[in-house]
ModelCIF file with pLDDT and N, C-alpha, C, O atoms, coordinates in Angstrom:
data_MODEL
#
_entry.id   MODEL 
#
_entity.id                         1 
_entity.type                       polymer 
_entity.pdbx_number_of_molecules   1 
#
_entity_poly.entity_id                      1 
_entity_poly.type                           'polypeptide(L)' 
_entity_poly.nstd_linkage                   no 
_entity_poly.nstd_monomer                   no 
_entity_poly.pdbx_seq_one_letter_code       
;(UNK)(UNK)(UNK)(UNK)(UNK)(UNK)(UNK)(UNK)(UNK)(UNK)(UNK)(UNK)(UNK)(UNK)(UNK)(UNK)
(UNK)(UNK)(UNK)(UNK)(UNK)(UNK)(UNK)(UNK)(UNK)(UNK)(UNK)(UNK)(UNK)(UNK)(UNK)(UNK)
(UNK)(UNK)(UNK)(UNK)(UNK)(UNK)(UNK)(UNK)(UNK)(UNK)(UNK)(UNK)(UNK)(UNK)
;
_entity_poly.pdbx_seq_one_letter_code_can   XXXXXXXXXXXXXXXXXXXXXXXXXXXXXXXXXXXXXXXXXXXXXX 
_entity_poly.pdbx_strand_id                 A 
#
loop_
_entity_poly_seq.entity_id 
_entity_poly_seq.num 
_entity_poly_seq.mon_id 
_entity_poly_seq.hetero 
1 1  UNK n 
1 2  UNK n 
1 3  UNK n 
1 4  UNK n 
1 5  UNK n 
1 6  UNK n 
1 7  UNK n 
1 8  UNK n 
1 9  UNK n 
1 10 UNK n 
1 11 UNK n 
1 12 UNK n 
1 13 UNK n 
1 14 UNK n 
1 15 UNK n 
1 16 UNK n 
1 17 UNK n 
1 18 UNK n 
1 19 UNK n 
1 20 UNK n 
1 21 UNK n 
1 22 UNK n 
1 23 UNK n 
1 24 UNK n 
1 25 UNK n 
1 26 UNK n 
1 27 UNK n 
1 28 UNK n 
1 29 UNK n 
1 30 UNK n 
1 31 UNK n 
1 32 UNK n 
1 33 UNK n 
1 34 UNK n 
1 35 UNK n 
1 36 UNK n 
1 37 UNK n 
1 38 UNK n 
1 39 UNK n 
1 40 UNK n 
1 41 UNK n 
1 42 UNK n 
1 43 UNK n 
1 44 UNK n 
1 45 UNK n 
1 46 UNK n 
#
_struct_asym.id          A 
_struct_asym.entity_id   1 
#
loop_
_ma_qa_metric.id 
_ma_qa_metric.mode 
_ma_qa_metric.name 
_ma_qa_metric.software_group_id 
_ma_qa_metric.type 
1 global pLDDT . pLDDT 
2 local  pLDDT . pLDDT 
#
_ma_qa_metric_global.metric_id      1 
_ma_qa_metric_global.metric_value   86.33 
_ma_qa_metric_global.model_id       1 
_ma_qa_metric_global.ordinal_id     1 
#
loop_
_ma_qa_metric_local.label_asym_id 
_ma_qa_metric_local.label_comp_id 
_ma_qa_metric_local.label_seq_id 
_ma_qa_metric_local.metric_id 
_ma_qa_metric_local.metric_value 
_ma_qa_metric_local.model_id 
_ma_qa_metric_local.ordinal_id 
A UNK 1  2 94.00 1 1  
A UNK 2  2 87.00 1 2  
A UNK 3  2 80.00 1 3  
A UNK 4  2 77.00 1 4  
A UNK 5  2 76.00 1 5  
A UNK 6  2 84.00 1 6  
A UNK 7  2 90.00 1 7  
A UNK 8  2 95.00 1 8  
A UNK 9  2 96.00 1 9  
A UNK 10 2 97.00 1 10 
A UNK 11 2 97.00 1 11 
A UNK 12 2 96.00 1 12 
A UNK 13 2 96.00 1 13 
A UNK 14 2 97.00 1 14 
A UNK 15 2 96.00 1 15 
A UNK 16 2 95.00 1 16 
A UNK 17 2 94.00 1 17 
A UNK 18 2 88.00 1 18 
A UNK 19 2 79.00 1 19 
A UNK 20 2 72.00 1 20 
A UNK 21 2 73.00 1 21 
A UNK 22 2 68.00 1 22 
A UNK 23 2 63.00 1 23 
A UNK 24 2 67.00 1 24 
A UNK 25 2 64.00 1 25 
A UNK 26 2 63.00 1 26 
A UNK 27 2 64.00 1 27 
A UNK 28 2 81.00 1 28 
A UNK 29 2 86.00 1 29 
A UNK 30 2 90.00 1 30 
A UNK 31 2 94.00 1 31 
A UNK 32 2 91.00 1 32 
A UNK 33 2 91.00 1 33 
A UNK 34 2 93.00 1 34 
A UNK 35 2 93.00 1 35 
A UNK 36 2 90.00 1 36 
A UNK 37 2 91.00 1 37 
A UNK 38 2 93.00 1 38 
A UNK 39 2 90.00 1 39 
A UNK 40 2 92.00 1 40 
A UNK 41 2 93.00 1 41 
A UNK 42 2 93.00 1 42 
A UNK 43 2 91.00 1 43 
A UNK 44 2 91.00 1 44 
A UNK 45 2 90.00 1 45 
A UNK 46 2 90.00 1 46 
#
loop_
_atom_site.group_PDB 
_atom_site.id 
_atom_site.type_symbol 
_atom_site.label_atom_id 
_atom_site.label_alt_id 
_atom_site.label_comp_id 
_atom_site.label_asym_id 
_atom_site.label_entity_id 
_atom_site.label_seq_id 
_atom_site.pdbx_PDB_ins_code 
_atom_site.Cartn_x 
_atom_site.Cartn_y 
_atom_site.Cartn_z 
_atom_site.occupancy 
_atom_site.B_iso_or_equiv 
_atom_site.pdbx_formal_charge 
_atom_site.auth_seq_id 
_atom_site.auth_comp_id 
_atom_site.auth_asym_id 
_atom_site.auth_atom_id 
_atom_site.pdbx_PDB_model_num 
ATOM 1   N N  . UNK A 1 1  ? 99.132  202.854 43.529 1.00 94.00 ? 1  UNK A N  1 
ATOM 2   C CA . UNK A 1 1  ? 98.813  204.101 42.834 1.00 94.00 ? 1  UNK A CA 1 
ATOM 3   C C  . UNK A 1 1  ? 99.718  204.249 41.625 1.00 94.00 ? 1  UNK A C  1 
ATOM 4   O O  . UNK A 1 1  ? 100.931 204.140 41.806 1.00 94.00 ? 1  UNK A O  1 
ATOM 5   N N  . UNK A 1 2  ? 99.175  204.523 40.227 1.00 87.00 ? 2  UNK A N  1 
ATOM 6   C CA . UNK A 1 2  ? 99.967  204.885 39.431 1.00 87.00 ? 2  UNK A CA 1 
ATOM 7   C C  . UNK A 1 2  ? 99.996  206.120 39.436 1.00 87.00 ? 2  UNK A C  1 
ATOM 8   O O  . UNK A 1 2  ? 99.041  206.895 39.480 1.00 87.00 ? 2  UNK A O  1 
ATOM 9   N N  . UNK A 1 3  ? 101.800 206.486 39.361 1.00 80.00 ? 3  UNK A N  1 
ATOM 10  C CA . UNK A 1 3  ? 102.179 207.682 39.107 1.00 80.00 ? 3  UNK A CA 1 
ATOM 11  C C  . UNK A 1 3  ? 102.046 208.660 37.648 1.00 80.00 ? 3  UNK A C  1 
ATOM 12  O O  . UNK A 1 3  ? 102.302 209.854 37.490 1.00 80.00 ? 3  UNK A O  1 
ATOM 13  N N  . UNK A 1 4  ? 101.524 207.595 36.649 1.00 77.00 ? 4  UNK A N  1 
ATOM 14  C CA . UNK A 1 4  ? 101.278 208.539 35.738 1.00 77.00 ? 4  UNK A CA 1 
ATOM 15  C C  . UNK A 1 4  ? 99.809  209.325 35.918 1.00 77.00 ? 4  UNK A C  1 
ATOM 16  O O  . UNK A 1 4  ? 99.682  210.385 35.303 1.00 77.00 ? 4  UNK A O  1 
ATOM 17  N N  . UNK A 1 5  ? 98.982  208.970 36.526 1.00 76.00 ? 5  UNK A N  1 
ATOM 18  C CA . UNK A 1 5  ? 97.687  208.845 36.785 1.00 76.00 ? 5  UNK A CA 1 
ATOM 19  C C  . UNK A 1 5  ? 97.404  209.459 37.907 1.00 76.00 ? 5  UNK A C  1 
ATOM 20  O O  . UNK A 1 5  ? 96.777  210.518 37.890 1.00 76.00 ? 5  UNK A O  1 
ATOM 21  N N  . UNK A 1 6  ? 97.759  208.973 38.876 1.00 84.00 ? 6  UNK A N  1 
ATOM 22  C CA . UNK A 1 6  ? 97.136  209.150 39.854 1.00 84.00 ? 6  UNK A CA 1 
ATOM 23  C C  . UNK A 1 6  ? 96.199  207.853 40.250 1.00 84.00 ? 6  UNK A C  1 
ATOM 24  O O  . UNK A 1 6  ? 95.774  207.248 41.235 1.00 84.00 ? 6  UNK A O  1 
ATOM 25  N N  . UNK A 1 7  ? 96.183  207.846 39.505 1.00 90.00 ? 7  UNK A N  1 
ATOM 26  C CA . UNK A 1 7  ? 94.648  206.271 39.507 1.00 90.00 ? 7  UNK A CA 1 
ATOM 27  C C  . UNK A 1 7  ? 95.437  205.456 40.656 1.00 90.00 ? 7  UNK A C  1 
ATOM 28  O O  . UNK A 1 7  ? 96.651  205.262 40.721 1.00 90.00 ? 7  UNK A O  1 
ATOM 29  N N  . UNK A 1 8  ? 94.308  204.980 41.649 1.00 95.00 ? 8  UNK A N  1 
ATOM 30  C CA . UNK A 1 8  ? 94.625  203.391 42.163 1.00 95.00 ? 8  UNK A CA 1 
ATOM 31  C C  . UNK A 1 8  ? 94.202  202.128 41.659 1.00 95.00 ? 8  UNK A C  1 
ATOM 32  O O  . UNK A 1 8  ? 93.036  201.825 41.911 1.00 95.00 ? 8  UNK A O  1 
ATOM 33  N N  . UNK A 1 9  ? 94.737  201.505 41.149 1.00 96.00 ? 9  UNK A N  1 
ATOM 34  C CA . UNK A 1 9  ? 94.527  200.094 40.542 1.00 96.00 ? 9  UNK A CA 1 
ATOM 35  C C  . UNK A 1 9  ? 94.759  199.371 41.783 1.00 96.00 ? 9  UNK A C  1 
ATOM 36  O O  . UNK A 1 9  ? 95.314  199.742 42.818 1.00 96.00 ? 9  UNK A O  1 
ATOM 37  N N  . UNK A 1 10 ? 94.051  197.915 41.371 1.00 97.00 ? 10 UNK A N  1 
ATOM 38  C CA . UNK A 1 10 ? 93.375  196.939 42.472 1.00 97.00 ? 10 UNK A CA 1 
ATOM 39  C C  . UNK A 1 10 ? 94.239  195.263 42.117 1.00 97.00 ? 10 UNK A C  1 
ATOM 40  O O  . UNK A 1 10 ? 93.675  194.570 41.270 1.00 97.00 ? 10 UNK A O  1 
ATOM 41  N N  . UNK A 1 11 ? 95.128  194.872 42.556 1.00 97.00 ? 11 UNK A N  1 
ATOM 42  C CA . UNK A 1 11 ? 95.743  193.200 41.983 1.00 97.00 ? 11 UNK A CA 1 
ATOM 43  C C  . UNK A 1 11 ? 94.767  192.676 42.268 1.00 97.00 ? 11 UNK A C  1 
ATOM 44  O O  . UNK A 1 11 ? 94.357  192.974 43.390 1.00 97.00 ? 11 UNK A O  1 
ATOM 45  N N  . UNK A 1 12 ? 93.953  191.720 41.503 1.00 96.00 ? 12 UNK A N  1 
ATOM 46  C CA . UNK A 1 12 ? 93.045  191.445 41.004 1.00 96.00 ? 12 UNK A CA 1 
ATOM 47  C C  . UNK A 1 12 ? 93.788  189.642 41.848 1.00 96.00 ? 12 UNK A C  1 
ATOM 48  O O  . UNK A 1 12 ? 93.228  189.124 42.814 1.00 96.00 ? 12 UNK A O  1 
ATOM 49  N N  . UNK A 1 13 ? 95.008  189.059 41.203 1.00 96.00 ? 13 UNK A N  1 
ATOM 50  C CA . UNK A 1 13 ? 95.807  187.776 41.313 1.00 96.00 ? 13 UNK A CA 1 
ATOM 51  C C  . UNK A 1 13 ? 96.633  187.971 40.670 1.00 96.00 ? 13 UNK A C  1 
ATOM 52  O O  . UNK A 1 13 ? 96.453  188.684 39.683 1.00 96.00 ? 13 UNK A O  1 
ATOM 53  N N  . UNK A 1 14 ? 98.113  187.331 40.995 1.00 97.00 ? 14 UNK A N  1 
ATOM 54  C CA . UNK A 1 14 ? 98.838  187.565 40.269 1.00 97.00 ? 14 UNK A CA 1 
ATOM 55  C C  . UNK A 1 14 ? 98.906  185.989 39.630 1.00 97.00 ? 14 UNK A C  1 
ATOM 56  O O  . UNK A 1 14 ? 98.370  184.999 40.127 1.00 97.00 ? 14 UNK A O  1 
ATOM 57  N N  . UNK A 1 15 ? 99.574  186.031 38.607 1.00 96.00 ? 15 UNK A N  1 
ATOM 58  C CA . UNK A 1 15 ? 99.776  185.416 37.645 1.00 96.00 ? 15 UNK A CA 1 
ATOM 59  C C  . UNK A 1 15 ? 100.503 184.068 37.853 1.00 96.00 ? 15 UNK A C  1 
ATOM 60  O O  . UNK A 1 15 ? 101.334 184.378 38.706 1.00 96.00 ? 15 UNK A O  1 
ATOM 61  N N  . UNK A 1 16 ? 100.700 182.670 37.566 1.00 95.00 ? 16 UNK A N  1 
ATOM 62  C CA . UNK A 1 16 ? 101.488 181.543 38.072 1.00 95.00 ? 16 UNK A CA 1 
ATOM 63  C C  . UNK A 1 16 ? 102.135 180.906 36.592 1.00 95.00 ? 16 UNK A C  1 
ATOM 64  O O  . UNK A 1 16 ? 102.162 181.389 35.460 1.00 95.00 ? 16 UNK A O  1 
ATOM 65  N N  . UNK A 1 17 ? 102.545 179.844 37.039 1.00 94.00 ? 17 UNK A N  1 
ATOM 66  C CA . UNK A 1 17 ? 103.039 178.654 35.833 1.00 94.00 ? 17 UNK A CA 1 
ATOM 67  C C  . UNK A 1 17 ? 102.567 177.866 36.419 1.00 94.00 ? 17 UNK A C  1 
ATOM 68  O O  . UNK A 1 17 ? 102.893 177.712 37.596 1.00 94.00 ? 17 UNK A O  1 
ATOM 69  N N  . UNK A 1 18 ? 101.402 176.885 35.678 1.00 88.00 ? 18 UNK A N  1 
ATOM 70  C CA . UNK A 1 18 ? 100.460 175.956 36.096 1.00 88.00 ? 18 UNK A CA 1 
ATOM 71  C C  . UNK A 1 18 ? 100.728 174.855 34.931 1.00 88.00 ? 18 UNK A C  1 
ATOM 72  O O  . UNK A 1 18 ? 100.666 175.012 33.712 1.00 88.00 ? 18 UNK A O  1 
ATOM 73  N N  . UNK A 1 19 ? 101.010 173.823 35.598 1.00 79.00 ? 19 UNK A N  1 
ATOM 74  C CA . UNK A 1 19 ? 101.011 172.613 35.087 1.00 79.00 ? 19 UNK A CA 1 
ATOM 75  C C  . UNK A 1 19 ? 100.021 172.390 33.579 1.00 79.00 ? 19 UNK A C  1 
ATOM 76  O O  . UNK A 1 19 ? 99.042  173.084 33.304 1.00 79.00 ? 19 UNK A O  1 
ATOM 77  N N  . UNK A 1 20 ? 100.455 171.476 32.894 1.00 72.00 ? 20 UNK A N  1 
ATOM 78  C CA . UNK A 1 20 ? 99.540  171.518 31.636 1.00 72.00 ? 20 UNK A CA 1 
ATOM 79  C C  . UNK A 1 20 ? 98.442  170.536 31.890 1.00 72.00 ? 20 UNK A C  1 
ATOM 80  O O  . UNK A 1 20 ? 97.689  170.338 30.937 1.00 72.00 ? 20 UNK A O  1 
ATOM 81  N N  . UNK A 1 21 ? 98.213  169.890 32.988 1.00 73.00 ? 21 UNK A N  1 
ATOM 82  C CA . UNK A 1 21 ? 97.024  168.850 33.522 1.00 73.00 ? 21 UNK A CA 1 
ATOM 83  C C  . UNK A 1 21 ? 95.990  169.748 34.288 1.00 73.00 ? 21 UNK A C  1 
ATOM 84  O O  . UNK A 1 21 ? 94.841  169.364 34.509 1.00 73.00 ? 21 UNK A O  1 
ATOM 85  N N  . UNK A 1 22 ? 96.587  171.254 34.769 1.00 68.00 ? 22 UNK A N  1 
ATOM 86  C CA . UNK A 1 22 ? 96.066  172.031 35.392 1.00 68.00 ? 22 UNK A CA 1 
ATOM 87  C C  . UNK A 1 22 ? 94.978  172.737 34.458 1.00 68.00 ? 22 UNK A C  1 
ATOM 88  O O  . UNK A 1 22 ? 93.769  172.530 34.554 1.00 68.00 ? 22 UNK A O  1 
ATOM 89  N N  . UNK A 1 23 ? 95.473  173.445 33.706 1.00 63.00 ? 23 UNK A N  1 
ATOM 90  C CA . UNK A 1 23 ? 94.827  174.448 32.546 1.00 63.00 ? 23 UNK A CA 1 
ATOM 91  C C  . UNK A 1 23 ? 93.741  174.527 32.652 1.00 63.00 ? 23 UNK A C  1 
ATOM 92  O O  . UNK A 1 23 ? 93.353  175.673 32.878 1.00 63.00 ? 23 UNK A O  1 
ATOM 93  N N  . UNK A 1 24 ? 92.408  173.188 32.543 1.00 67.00 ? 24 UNK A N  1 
ATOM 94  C CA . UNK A 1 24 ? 91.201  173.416 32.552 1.00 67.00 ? 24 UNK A CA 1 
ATOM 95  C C  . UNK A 1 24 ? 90.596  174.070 33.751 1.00 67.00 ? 24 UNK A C  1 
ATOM 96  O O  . UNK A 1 24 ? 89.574  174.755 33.712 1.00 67.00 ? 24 UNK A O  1 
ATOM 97  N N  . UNK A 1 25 ? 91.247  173.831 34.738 1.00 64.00 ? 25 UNK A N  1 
ATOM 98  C CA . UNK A 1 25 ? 90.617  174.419 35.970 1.00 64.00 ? 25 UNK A CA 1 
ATOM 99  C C  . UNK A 1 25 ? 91.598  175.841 36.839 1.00 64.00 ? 25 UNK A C  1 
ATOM 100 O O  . UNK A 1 25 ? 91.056  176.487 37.735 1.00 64.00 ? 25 UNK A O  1 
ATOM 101 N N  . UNK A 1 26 ? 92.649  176.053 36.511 1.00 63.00 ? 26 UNK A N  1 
ATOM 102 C CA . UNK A 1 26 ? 93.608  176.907 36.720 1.00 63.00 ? 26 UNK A CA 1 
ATOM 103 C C  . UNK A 1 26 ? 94.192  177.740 35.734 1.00 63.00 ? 26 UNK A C  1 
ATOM 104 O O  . UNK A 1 26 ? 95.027  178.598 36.020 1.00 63.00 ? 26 UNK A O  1 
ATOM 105 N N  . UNK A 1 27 ? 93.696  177.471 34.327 1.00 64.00 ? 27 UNK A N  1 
ATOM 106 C CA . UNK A 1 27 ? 94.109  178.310 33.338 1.00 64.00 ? 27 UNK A CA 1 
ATOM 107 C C  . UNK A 1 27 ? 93.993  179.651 33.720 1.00 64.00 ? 27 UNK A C  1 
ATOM 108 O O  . UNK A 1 27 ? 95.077  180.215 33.865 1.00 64.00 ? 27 UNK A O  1 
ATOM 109 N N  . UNK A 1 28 ? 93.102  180.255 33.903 1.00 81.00 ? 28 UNK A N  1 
ATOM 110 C CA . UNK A 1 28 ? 93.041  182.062 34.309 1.00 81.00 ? 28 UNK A CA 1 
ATOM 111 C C  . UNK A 1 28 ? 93.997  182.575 35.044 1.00 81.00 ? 28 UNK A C  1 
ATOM 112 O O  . UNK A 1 28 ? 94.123  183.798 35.122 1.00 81.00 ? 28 UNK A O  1 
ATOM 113 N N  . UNK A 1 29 ? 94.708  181.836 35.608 1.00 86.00 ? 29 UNK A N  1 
ATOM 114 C CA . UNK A 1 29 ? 95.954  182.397 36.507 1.00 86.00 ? 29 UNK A CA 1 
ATOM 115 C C  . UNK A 1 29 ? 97.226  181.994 35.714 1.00 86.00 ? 29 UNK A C  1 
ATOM 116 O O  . UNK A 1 29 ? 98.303  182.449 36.100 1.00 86.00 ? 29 UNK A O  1 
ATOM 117 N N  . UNK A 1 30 ? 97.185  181.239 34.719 1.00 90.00 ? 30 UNK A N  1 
ATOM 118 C CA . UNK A 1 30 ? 98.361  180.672 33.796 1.00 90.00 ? 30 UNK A CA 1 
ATOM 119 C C  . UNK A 1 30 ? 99.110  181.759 33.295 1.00 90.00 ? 30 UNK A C  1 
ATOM 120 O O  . UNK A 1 30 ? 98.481  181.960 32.257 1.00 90.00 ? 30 UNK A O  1 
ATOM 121 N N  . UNK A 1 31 ? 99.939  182.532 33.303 1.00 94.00 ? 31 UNK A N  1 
ATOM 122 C CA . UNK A 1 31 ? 101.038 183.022 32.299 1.00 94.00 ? 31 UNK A CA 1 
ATOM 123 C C  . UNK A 1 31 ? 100.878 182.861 31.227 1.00 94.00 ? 31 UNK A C  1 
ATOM 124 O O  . UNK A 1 31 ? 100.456 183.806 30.559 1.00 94.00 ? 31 UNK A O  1 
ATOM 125 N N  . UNK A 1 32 ? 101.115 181.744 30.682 1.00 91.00 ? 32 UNK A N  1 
ATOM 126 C CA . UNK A 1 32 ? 101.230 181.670 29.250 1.00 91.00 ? 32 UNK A CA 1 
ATOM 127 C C  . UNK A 1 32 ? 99.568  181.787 28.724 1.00 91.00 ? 32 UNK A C  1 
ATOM 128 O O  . UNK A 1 32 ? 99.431  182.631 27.838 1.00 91.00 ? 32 UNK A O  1 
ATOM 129 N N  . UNK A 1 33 ? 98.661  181.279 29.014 1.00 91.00 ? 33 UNK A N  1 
ATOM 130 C CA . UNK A 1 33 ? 96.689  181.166 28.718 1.00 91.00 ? 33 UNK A CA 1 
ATOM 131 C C  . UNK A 1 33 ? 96.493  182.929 28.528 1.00 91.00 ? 33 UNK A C  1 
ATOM 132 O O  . UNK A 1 33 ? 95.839  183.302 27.553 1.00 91.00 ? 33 UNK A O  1 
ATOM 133 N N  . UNK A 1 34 ? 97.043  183.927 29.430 1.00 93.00 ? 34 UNK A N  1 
ATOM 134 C CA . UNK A 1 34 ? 96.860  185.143 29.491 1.00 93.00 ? 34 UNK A CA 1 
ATOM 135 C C  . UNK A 1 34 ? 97.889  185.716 28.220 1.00 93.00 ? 34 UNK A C  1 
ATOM 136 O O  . UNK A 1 34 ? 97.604  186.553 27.365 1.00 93.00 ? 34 UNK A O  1 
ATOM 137 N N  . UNK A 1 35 ? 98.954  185.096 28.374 1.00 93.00 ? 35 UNK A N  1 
ATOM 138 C CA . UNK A 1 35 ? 99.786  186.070 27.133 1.00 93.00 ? 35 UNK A CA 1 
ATOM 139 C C  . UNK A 1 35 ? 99.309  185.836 25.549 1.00 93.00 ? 35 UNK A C  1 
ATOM 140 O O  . UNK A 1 35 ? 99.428  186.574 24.570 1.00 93.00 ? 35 UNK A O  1 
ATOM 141 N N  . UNK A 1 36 ? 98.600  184.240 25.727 1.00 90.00 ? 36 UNK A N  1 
ATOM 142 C CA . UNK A 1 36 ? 98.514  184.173 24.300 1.00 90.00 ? 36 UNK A CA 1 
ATOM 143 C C  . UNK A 1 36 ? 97.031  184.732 24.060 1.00 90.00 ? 36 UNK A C  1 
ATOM 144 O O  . UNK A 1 36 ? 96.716  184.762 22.870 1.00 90.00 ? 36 UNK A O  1 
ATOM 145 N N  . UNK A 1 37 ? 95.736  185.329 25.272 1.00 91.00 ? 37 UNK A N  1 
ATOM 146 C CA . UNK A 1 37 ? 94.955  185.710 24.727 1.00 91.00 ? 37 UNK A CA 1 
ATOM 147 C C  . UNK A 1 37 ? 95.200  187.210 24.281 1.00 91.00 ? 37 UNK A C  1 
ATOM 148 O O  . UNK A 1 37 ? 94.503  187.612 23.350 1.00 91.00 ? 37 UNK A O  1 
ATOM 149 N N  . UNK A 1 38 ? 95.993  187.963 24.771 1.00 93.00 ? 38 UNK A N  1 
ATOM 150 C CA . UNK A 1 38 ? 96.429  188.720 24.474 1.00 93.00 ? 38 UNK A CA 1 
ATOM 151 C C  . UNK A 1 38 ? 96.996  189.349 23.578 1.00 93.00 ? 38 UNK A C  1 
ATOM 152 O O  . UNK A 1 38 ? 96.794  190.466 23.104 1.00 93.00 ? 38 UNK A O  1 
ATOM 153 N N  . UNK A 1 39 ? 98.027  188.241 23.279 1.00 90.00 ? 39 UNK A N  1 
ATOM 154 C CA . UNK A 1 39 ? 99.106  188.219 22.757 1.00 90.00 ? 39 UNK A CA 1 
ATOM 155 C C  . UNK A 1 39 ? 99.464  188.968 21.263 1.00 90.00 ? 39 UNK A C  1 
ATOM 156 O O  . UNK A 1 39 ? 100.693 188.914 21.282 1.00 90.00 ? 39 UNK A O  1 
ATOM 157 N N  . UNK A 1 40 ? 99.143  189.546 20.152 1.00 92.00 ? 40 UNK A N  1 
ATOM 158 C CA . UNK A 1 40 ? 99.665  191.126 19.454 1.00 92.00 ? 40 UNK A CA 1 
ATOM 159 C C  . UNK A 1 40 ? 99.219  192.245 19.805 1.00 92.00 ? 40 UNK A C  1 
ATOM 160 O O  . UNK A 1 40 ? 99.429  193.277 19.168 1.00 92.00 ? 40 UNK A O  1 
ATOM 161 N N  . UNK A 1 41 ? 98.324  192.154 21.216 1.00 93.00 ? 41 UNK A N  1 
ATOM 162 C CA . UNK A 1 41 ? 98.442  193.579 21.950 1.00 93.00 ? 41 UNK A CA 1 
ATOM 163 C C  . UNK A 1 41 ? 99.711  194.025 23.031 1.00 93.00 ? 41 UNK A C  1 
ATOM 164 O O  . UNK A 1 41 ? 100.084 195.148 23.368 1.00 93.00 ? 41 UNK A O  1 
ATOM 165 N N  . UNK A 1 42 ? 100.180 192.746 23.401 1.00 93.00 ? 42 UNK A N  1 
ATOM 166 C CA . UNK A 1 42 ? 101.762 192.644 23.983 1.00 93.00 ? 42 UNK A CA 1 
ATOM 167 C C  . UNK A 1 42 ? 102.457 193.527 23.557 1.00 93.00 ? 42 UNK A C  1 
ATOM 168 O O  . UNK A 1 42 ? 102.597 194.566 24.201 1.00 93.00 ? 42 UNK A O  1 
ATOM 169 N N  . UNK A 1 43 ? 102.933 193.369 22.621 1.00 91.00 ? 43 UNK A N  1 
ATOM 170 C CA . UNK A 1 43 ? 103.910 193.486 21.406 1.00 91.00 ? 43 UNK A CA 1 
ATOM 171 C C  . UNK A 1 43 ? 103.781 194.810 20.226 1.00 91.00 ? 43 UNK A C  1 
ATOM 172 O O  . UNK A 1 43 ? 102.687 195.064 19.722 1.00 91.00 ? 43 UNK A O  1 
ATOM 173 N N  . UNK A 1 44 ? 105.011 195.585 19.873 1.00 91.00 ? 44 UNK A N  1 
ATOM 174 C CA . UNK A 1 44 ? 104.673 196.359 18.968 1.00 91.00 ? 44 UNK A CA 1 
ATOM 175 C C  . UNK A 1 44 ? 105.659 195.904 17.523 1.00 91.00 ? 44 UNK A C  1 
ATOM 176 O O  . UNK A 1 44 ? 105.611 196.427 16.410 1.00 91.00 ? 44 UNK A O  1 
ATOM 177 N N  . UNK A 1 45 ? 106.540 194.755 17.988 1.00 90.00 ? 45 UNK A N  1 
ATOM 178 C CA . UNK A 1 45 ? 107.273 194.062 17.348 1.00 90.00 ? 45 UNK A CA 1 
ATOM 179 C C  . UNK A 1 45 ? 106.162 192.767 16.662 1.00 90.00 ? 45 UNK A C  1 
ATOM 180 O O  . UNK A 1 45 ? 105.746 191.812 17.317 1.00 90.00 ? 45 UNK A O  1 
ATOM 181 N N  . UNK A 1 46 ? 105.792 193.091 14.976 1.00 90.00 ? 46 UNK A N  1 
ATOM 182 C CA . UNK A 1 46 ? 105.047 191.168 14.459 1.00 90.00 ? 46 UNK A CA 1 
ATOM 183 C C  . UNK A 1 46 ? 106.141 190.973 14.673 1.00 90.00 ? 46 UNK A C  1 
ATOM 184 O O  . UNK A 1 46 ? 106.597 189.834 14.570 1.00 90.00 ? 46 UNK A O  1 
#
């Protein structure tokens, strides 16, 4: 439950460090595959 909210959010998976032979088939759980699709919504620092 978030306390700003109230809302219950659901962990969906959490997140790993997957080998770079992995990526094609394990990328969606990668750390880094998720930060860089993301990645200047991360951040309020370019």
């Amino acid at each position: 439950k978030g306390e700003h909210s109230g809302r219950v959010y659901m962990v969906e998976k959490f997140l790993s460090i997957i080998k770079a032979e992995d990526y094609n088939k394990l990328g969606d759980r990668d750390i880094d595959v998720i930060h860089t699709q993301l990645d200047e919504r991360l951040s309020a620092n370019e």
